[in-house]
Protein backbone atom coordinates (compact mmCIF):
# COMPACT_ATOMS: atom_id res chain seq x y z
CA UNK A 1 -93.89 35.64 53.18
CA UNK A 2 -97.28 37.41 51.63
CA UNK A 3 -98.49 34.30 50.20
CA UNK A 4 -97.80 32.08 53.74
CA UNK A 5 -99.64 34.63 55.27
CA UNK A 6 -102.33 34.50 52.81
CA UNK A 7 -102.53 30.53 52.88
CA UNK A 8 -102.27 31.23 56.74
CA UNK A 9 -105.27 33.24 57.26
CA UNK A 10 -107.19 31.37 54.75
CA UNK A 11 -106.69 28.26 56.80
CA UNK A 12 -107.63 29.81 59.86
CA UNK A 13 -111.26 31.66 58.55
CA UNK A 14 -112.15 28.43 56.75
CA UNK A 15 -110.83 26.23 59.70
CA UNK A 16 -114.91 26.82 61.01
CA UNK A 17 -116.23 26.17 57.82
CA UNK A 18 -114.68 22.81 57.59
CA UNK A 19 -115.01 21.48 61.24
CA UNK A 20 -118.88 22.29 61.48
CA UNK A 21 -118.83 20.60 57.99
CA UNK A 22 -120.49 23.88 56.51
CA UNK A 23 -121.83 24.74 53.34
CA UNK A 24 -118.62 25.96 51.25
CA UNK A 25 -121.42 26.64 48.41
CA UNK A 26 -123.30 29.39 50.84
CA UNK A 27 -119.96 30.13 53.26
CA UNK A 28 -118.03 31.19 50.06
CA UNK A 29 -119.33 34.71 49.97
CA UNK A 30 -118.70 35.79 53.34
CA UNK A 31 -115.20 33.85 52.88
CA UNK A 32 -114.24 35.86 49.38
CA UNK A 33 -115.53 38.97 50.91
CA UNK A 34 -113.31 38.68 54.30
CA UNK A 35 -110.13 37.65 52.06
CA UNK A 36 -110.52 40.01 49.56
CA UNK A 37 -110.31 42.59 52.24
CA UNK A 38 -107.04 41.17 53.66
CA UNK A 39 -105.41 40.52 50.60
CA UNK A 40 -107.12 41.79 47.52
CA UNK A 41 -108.72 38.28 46.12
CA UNK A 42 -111.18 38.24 43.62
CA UNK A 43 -114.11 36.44 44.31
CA UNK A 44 -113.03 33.07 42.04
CA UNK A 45 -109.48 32.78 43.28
CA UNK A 46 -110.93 33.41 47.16
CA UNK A 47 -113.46 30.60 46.46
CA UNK A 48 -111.05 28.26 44.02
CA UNK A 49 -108.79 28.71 47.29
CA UNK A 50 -111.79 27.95 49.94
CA UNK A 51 -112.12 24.50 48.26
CA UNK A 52 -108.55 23.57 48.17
CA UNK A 53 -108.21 24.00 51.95
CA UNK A 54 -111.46 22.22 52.58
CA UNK A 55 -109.68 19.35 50.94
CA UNK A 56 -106.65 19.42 52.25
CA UNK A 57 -105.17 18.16 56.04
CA UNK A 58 -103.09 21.17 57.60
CA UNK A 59 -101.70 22.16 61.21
CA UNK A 60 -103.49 24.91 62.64
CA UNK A 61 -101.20 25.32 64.99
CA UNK A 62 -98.59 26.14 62.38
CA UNK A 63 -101.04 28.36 60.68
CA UNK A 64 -101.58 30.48 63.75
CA UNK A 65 -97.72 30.76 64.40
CA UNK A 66 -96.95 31.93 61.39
CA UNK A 67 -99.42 34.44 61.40
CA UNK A 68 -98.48 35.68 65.04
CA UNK A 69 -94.99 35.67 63.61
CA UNK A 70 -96.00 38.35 60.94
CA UNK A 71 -98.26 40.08 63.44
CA UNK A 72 -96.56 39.97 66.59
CA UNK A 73 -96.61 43.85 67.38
CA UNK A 74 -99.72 44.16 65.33
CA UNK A 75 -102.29 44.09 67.89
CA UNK A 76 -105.12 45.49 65.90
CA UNK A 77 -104.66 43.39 62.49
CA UNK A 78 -104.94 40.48 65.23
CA UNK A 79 -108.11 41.91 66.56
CA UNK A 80 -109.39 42.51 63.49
CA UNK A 81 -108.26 39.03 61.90
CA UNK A 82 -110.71 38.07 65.20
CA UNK A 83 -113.13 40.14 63.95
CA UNK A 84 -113.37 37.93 61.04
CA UNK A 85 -113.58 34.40 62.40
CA UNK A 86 -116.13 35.63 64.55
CA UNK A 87 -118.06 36.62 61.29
CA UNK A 88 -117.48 33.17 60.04
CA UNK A 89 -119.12 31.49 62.98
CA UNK A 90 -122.02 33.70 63.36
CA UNK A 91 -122.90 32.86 59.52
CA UNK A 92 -124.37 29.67 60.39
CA UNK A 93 -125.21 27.43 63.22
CA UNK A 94 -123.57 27.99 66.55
CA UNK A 95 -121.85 25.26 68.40
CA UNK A 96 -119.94 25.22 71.92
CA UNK A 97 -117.11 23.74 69.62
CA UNK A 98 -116.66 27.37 67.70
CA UNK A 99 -115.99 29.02 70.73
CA UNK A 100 -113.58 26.69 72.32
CA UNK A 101 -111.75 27.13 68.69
CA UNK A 102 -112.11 30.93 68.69
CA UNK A 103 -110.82 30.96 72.52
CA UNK A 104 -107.99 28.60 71.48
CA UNK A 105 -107.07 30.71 68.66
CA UNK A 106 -107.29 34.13 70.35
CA UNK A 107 -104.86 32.65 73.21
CA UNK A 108 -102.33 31.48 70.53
CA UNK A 109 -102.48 35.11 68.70
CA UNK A 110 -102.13 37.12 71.54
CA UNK A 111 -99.08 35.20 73.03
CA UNK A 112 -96.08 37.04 72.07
C-alpha cells in the first residue's frame, strides 16, 4: 500500500506540473524536495519518477481516492499534502486553472 500511496501523491504534486505544461527541468527540485519529505526519495529516483508520470495518462480521481483512503482520519497529513500542491503552483506562473484543480482536489480529500 506504501508504494500506491507514493505513486498516488506523486501523481497528484506533479498533476500541476504537467497541466500548465511546466518546466520538469526547473520543477524537479521543488518536486524531489516535497517527496523526499513524504517518503524518503533521493533526489534521482524523485526526479527519474517526475518524468515517468509526466509521460504517462492516469486518473486523478483514482489517485485522490486512494490517498483519502489511506488518510481518511488523517486530517493534518491531508492539510499538509495541501500544503504541498500549493507550493507546486506558486513555483511558477499562476493560472485560474490551478485553483479550480487545488479546490477540486481539496473537496475530494476532505470528503470522508
Amino acid at each position: 500500500m506504501n508504494r500506491k500511496i507514493k505513486e498516488s501523491v506523486g501523481t497528484l504534486l506533479a498533476h500541476i506540473i504537467k497541466v500548465d505544461h511546466r518546466d520538469v527541468e526547473k520543477e524537479a527540485p521543488l518536486f524531489c524536495d516535497l517527496m523526499g519529505e513524504n517518503f524518503e526519495c533521493d533526489p534521482q529516483e524523485a526526479k527519474t519518477f517526475l518524468r515517468d508520470i509526466m509521460k504517462r495518462e492516469y486518473d486523478l480521481d483514482e489517485h485522490i481516492a486512494i490517498i483519502n483512503q489511506a488518510l481518511c482520519e488523517d486530517k493534518l497529513s491531508k492539510y499538509h499534502l495541501m500544503e504541498q500542491l500549493n507550493h507546486i503552483i506558486y513555483s511558477d506562473k499562476i493560472s485560474p486553472e490551478d485553483y479550480k484543480i487545488f479546490e477540486d482536489i481539496k473537496n475530494k480529500l476532505f470528503e470522508c
